[in-house]
Protein backbone atom coordinates (compact mmCIF):
# COMPACT_ATOMS: atom_id res chain seq x y z
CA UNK A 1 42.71 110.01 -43.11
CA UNK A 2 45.01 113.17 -43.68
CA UNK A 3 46.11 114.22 -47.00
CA UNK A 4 49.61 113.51 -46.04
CA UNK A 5 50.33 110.21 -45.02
CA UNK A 6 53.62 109.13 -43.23
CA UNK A 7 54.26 105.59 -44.16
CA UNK A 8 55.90 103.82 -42.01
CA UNK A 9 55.20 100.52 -42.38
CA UNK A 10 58.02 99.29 -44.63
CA UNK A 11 60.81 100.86 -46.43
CA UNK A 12 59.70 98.51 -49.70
CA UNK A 13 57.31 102.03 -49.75
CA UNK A 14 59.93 104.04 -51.16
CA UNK A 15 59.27 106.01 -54.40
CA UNK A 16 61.68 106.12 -57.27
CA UNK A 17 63.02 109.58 -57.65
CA UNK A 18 62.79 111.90 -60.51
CA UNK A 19 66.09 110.97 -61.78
CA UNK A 20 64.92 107.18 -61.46
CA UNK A 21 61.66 107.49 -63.45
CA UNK A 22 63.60 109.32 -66.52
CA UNK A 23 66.39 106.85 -66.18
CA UNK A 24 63.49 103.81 -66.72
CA UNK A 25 62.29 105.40 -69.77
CA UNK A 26 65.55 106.28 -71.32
CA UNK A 27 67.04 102.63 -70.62
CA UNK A 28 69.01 101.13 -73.39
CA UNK A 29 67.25 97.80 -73.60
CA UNK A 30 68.43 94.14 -75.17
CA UNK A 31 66.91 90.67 -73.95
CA UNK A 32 68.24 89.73 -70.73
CA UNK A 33 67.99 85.44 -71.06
CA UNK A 34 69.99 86.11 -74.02
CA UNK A 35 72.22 88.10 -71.85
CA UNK A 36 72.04 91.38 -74.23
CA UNK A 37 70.32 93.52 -72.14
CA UNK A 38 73.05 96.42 -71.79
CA UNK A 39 71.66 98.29 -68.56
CA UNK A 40 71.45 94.92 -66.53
CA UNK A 41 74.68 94.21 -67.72
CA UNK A 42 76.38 97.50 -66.70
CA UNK A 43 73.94 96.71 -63.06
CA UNK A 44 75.57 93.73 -62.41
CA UNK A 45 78.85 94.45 -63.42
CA UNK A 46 78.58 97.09 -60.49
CA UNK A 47 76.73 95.04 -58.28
CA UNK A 48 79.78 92.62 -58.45
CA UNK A 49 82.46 95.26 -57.92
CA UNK A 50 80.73 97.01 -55.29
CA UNK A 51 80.57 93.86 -53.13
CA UNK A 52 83.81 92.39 -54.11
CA UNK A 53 82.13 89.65 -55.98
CA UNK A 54 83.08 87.89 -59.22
CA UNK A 55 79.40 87.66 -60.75
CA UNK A 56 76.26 89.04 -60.07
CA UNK A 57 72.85 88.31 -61.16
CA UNK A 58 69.79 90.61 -60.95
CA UNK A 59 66.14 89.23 -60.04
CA UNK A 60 62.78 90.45 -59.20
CA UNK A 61 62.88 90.33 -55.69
CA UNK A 62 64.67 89.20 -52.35
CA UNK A 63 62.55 86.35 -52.03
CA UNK A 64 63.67 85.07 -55.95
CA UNK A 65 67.29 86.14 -54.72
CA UNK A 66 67.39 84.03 -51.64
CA UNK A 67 65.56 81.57 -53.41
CA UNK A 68 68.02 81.10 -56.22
CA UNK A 69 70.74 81.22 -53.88
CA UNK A 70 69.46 78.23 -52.03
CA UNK A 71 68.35 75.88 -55.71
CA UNK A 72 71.92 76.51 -56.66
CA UNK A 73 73.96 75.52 -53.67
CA UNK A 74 71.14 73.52 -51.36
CA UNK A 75 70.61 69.48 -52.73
CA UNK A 76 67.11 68.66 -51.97
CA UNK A 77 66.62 66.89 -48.35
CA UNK A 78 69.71 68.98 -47.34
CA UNK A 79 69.82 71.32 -44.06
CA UNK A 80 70.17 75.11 -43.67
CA UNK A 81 71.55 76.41 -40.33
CA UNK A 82 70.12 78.85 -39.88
CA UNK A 83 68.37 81.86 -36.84
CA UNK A 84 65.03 81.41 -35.69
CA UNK A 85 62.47 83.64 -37.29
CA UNK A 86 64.88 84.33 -40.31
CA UNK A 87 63.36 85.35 -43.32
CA UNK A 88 63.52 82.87 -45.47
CA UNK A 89 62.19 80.61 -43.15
CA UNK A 90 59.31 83.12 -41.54
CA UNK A 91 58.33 85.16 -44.61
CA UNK A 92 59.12 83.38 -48.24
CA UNK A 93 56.17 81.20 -47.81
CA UNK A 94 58.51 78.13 -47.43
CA UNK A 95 59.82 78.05 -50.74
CA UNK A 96 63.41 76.39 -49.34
CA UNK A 97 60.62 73.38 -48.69
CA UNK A 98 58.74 73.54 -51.16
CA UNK A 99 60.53 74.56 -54.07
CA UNK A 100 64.57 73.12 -52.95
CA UNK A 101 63.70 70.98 -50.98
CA UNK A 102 65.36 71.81 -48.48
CA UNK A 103 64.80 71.53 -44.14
CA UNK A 104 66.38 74.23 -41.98
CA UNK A 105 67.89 73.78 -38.55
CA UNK A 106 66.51 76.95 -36.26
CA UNK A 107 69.28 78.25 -33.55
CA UNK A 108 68.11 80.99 -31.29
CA UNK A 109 70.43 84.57 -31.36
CA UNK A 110 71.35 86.98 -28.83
CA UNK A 111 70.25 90.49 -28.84
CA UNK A 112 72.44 91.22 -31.21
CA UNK A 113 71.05 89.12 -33.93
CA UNK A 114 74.27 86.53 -33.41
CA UNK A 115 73.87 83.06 -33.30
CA UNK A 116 76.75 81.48 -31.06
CA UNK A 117 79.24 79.63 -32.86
CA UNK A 118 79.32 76.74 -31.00
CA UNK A 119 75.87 76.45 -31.25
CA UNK A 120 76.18 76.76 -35.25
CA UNK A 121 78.83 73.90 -34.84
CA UNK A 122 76.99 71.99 -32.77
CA UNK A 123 74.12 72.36 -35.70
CA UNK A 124 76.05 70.29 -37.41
CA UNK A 125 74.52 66.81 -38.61
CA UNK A 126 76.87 63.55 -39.08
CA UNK A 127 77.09 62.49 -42.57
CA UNK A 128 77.53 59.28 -41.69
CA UNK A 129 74.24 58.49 -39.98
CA UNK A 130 71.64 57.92 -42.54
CA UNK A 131 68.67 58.98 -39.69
CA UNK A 132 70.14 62.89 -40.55
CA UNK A 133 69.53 64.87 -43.51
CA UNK A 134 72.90 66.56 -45.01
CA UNK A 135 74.11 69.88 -42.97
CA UNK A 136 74.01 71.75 -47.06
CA UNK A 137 74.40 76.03 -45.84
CA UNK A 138 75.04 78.13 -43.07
CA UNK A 139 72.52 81.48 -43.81
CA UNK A 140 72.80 84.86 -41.91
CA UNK A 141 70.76 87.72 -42.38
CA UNK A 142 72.15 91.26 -42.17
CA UNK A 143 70.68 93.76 -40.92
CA UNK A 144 68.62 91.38 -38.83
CA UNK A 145 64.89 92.01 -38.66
CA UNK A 146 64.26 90.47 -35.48
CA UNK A 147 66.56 92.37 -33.34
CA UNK A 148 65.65 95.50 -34.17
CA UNK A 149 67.86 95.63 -37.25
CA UNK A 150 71.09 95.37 -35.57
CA UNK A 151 73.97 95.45 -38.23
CA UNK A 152 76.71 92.44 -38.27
CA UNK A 153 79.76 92.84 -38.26
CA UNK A 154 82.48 91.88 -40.09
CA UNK A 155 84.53 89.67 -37.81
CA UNK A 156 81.04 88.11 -36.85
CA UNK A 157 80.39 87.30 -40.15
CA UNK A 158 83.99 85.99 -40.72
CA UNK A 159 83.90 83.89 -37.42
CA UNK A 160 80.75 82.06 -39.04
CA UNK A 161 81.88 81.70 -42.70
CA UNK A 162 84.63 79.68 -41.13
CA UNK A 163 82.54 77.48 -39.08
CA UNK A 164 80.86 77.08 -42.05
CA UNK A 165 83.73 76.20 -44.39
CA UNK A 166 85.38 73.88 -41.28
CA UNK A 167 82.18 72.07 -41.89
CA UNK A 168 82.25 71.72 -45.71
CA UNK A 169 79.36 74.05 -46.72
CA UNK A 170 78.80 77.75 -47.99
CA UNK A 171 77.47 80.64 -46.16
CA UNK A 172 74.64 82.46 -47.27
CA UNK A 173 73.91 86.29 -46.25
CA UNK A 174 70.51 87.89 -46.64
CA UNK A 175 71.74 90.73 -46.99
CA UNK A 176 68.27 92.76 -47.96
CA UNK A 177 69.62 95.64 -45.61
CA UNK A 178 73.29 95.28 -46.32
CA UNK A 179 73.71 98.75 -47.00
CA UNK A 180 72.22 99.95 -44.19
CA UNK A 181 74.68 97.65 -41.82
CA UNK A 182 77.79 99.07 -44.19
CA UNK A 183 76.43 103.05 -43.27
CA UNK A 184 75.64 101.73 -39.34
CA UNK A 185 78.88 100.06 -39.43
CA UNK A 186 81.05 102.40 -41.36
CA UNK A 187 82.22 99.33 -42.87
CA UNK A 188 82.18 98.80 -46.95
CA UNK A 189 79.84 96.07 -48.21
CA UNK A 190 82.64 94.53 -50.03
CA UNK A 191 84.24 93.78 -46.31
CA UNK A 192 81.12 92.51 -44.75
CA UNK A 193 80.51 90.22 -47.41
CA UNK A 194 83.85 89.14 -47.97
CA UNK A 195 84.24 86.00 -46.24
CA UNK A 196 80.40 84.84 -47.71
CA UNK A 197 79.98 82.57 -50.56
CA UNK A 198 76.78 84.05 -51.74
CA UNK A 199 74.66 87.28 -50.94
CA UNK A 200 71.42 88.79 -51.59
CA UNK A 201 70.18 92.26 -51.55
CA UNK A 202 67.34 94.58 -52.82
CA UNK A 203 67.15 97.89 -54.72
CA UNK A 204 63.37 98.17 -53.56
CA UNK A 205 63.89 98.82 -49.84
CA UNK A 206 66.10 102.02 -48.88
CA UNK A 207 67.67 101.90 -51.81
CA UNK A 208 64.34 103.53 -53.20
CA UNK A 209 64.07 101.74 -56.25
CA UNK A 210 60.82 100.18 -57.82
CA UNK A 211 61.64 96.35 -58.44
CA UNK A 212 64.16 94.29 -57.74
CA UNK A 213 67.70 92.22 -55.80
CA UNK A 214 70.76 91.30 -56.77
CA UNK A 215 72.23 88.41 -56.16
CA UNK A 216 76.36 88.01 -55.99
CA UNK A 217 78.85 85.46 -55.83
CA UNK A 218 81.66 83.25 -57.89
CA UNK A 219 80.81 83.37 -61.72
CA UNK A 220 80.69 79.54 -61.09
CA UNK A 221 77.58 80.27 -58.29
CA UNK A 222 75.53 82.76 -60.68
CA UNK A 223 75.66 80.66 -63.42
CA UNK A 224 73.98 77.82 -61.11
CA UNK A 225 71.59 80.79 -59.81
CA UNK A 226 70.64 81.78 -63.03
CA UNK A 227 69.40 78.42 -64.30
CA UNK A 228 67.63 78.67 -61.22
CA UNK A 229 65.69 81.98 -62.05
CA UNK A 230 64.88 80.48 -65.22
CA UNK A 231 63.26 77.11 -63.56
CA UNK A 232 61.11 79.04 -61.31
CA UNK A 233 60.10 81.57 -64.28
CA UNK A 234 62.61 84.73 -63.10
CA UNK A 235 63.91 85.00 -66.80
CA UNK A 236 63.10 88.32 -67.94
CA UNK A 237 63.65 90.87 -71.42
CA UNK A 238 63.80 93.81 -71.98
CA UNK A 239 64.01 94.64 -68.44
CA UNK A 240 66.35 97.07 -68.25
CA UNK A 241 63.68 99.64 -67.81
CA UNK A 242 64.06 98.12 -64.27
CA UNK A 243 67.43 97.79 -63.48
CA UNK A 244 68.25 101.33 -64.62
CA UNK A 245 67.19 103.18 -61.25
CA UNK A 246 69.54 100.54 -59.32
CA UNK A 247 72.93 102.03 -61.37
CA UNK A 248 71.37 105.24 -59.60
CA UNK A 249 70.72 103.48 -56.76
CA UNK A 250 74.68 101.93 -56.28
CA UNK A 251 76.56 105.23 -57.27
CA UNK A 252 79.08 106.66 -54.66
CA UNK A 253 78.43 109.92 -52.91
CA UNK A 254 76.08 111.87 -52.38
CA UNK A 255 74.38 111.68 -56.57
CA UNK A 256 73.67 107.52 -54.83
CA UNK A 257 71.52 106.37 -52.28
CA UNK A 258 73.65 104.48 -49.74
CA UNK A 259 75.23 107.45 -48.24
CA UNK A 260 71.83 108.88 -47.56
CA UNK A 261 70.68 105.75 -45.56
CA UNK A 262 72.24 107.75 -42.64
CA UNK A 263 69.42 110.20 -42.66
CA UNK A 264 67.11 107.01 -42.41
CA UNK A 265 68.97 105.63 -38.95
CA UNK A 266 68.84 109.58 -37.71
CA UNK A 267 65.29 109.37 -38.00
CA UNK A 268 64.50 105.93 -36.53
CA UNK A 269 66.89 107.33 -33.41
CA UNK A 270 64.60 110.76 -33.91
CA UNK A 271 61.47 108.71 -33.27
CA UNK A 272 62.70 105.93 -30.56
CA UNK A 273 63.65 108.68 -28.51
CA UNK A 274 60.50 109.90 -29.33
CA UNK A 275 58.60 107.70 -28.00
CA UNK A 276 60.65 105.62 -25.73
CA UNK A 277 59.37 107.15 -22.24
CA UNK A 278 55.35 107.54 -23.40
CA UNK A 279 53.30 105.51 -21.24
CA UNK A 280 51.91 102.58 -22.99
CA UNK A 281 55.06 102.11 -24.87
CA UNK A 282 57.40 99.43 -23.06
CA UNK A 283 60.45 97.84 -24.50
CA UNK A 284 62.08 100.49 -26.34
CA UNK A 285 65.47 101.46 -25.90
CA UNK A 286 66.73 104.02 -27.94
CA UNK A 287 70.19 103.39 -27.99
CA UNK A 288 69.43 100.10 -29.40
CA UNK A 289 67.88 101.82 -32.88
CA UNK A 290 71.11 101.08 -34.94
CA UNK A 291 69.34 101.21 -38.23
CA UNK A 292 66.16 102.14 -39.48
CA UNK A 293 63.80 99.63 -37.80
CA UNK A 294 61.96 100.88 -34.35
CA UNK A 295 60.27 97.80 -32.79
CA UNK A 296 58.20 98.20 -29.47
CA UNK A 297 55.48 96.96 -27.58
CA UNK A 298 52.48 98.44 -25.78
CA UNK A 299 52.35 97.89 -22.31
CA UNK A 300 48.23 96.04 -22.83
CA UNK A 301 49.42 93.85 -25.96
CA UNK A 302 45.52 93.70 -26.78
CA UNK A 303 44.81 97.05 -27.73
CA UNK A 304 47.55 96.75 -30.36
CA UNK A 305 45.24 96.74 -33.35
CA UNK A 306 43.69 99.07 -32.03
CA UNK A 307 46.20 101.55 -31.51
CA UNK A 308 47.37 100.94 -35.16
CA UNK A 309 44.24 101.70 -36.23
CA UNK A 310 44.04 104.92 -34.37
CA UNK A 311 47.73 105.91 -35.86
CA UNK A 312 45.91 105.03 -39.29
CA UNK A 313 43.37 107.49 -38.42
CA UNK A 314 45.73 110.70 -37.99
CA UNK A 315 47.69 109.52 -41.27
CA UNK A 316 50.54 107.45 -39.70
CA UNK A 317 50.89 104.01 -40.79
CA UNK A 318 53.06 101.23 -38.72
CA UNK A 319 52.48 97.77 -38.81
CA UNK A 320 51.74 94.55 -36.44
CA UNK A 321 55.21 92.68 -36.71
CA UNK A 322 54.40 89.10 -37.86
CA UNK A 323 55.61 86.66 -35.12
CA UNK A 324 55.67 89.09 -32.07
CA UNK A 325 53.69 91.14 -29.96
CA UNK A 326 55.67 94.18 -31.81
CA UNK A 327 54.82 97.17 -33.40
CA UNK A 328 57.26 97.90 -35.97
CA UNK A 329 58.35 101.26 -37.50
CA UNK A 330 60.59 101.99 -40.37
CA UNK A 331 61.99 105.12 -41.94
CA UNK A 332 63.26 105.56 -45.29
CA UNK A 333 63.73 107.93 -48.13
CA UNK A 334 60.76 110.11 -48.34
CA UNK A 335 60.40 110.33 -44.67
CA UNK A 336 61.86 113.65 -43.09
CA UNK A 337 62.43 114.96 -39.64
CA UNK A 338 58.89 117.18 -39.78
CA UNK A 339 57.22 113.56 -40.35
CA UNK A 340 59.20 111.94 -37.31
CA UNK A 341 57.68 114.69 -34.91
CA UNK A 342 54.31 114.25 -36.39
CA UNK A 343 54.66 110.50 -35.83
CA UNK A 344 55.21 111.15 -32.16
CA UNK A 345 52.33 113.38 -31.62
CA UNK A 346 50.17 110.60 -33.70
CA UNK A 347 51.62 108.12 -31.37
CA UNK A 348 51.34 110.03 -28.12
CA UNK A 349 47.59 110.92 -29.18
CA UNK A 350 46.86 107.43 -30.08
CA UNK A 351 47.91 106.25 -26.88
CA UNK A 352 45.73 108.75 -24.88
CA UNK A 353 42.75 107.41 -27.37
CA UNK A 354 43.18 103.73 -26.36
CA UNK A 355 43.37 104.13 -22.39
CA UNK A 356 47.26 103.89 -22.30
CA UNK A 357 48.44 107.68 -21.69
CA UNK A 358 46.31 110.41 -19.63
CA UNK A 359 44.52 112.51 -22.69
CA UNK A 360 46.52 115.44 -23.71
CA UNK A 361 45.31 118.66 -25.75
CA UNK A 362 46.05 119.80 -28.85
CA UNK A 363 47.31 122.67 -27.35
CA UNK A 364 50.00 120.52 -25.39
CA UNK A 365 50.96 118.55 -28.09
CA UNK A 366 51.48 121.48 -29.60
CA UNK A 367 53.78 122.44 -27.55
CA UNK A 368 55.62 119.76 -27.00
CA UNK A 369 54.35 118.40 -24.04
């Protein structure tokens, strides 16, 4: 493998910056489950007012933030509404089953990520029958994986809180990505989330911090979620050390990372566009990259692996998307226009190597060709 490897596989890759590391070991430290710990305090207290929250609570990961978000609002043998292939459902290794107790209704969504609201009030179980289990949480997920990382909107998400709320229960956004739908969307987080009762999101995706999610909501709903950190063994000390890069992290302008997240989507569009027309690659359409996620299939799904391991090879790394016939790419901080084009001559000379694409030369790569 090359010296220089282009990672795209995930953008939990991410490496804390310089100012990050020197912020982690110049953190003014206290114990957090005592609620002392001044730098998660002052994270928080940001994380709250960035998203138009009352409270916020910080945790180790997404998975502990979605989780905790479910314990505190969810009664065990209650239902989730929820989309098919969702990530708490697909990838938390059914912790709202095992650990709340909890069943989840699966609706289909539109290319768009949406599920329809009538469906979603149609979801809907009758309290009165004692066959049903409880209709508990509605739960979006923005940006959604599955489509290609489309952002939500606002009024979507508004439409939905108020299905939810006409039926007597909470909504939920995973909002891992949220920052990446406010920069797609031009749209502050505070707005997106403002019809939601609770909301996750991480620091360790493109926000390009090492460890952790917040998780925001009334000061009535983090106090729930943070006896629910502490039952599943989320109460941490001195951990400021970790939530010092996300005050970094959450800063406006350009000293922050959210503004920069638009140099991520131009490079997902960079490489889509790319790649789009290569033979072998089918299902791509550009216009469709709206984030940073670049999903597409091969036009022989069986030479897949393969073709990964051939991108492996020339130092490019993408991954098999769990649950599809996929290949998924994703760009985030440390990834710059140089390693886009190198990604699509990787891609265009793994495809030659696999049968898919007539063999090129170096000399036509190149230039371009």
């Amino acid at each position: 493998m090359p010296d220089h490897v282009i990672d795209l596989r995930s953008d939990t890759v991410t490496k804390p910056t310089a100012e990050m590391r020197r912020a982690m070991a110049e953190a003014e430290v206290g114990d957090d489950v005592f609620g002392d710990d001044p730098t998660v305090i002052a994270l928080e207290e940001r994380a709250a007012q960035i998203t138009g929250k009352e409270a916020a609570l910080f945790v180790a990961s997404g998975t502990m933030g979605n989780l905790v978000s479910l314990m505190a609002q969810v009664p065990r043998g209650g239902e989730i509404i929820a989309g098919e292939g969702n990530h708490s459902f697909a990838h938390e290794a059914a912790n709202h089953a095992v650990v709340v107790g909890a069943g989840m209704r699966l609706l289909p969504w539109d290319e768009n990520g949406r599920m329809s609201l009538d469906q979603i009030r149609g979801a809907f179980r009758n309290p009165n029958d004692v066959h049903e289990p409880l209709t508990s949480l509605v739960a979006l997920e923005n940006t959604h994986s599955d489509s290609m990382a489309q952002p939500l909107p606002a009024e979507y998400i508004a439409d939905v809180a108020r299905v939810a709320h006409e039926g007597g229960v909470p909504l939920h956004v995973d909002g891992a990505r949220i920052f990446n739908a406010a920069v797609a969307l031009a749209t502050p987080v505070s707005h997106l989330l403002g019809h939601a009762d609770s909301a996750s999101f991480c620091l360790s995706k493109g926000l390009a911090c090492p460890v952790g999610s917040l998780v925001v909501g009334s000061r009535e709903l983090i106090w729930r979620a943070r006896r629910a950190r502490k039952l599943i063994g989320g109460g941490m000390r001195q951990v400021g050390v970790l939530a010092a890069p996300g005050l970094i992290a959450l800063r406006d302008g350009p000293t922050g990372m959210i503004d920069r997240l638009a140099d991520d989507h131009a490079n997902a569009r960079r490489l889509a566009q790319g790649i789009a027309d290569l033979p072998g690659i089918v299902g791509l359409d550009p216009a469709r990259v709206r984030t940073n996620f670049v999903l597409f299939e091969l036009s022989r799904g069986e030479l897949r692996i393969r073709f990964l391991e051939e991108l492996t090879a020339q130092g490019v790394l993408m991954i098999d998307y769990p649950g599809s016939n996929k290949v998924r790419a994703v760009t985030h901080y440390g990834i710059e226009e140089a390693d886009i084009d190198a990604a699509i001559d990787a891609t265009r000379r793994a495809l030659a190597t696999v049968g898919l694409a007539p063999t090129v030369s170096v000399a036509a790569v190149a230039a371009g060709v």
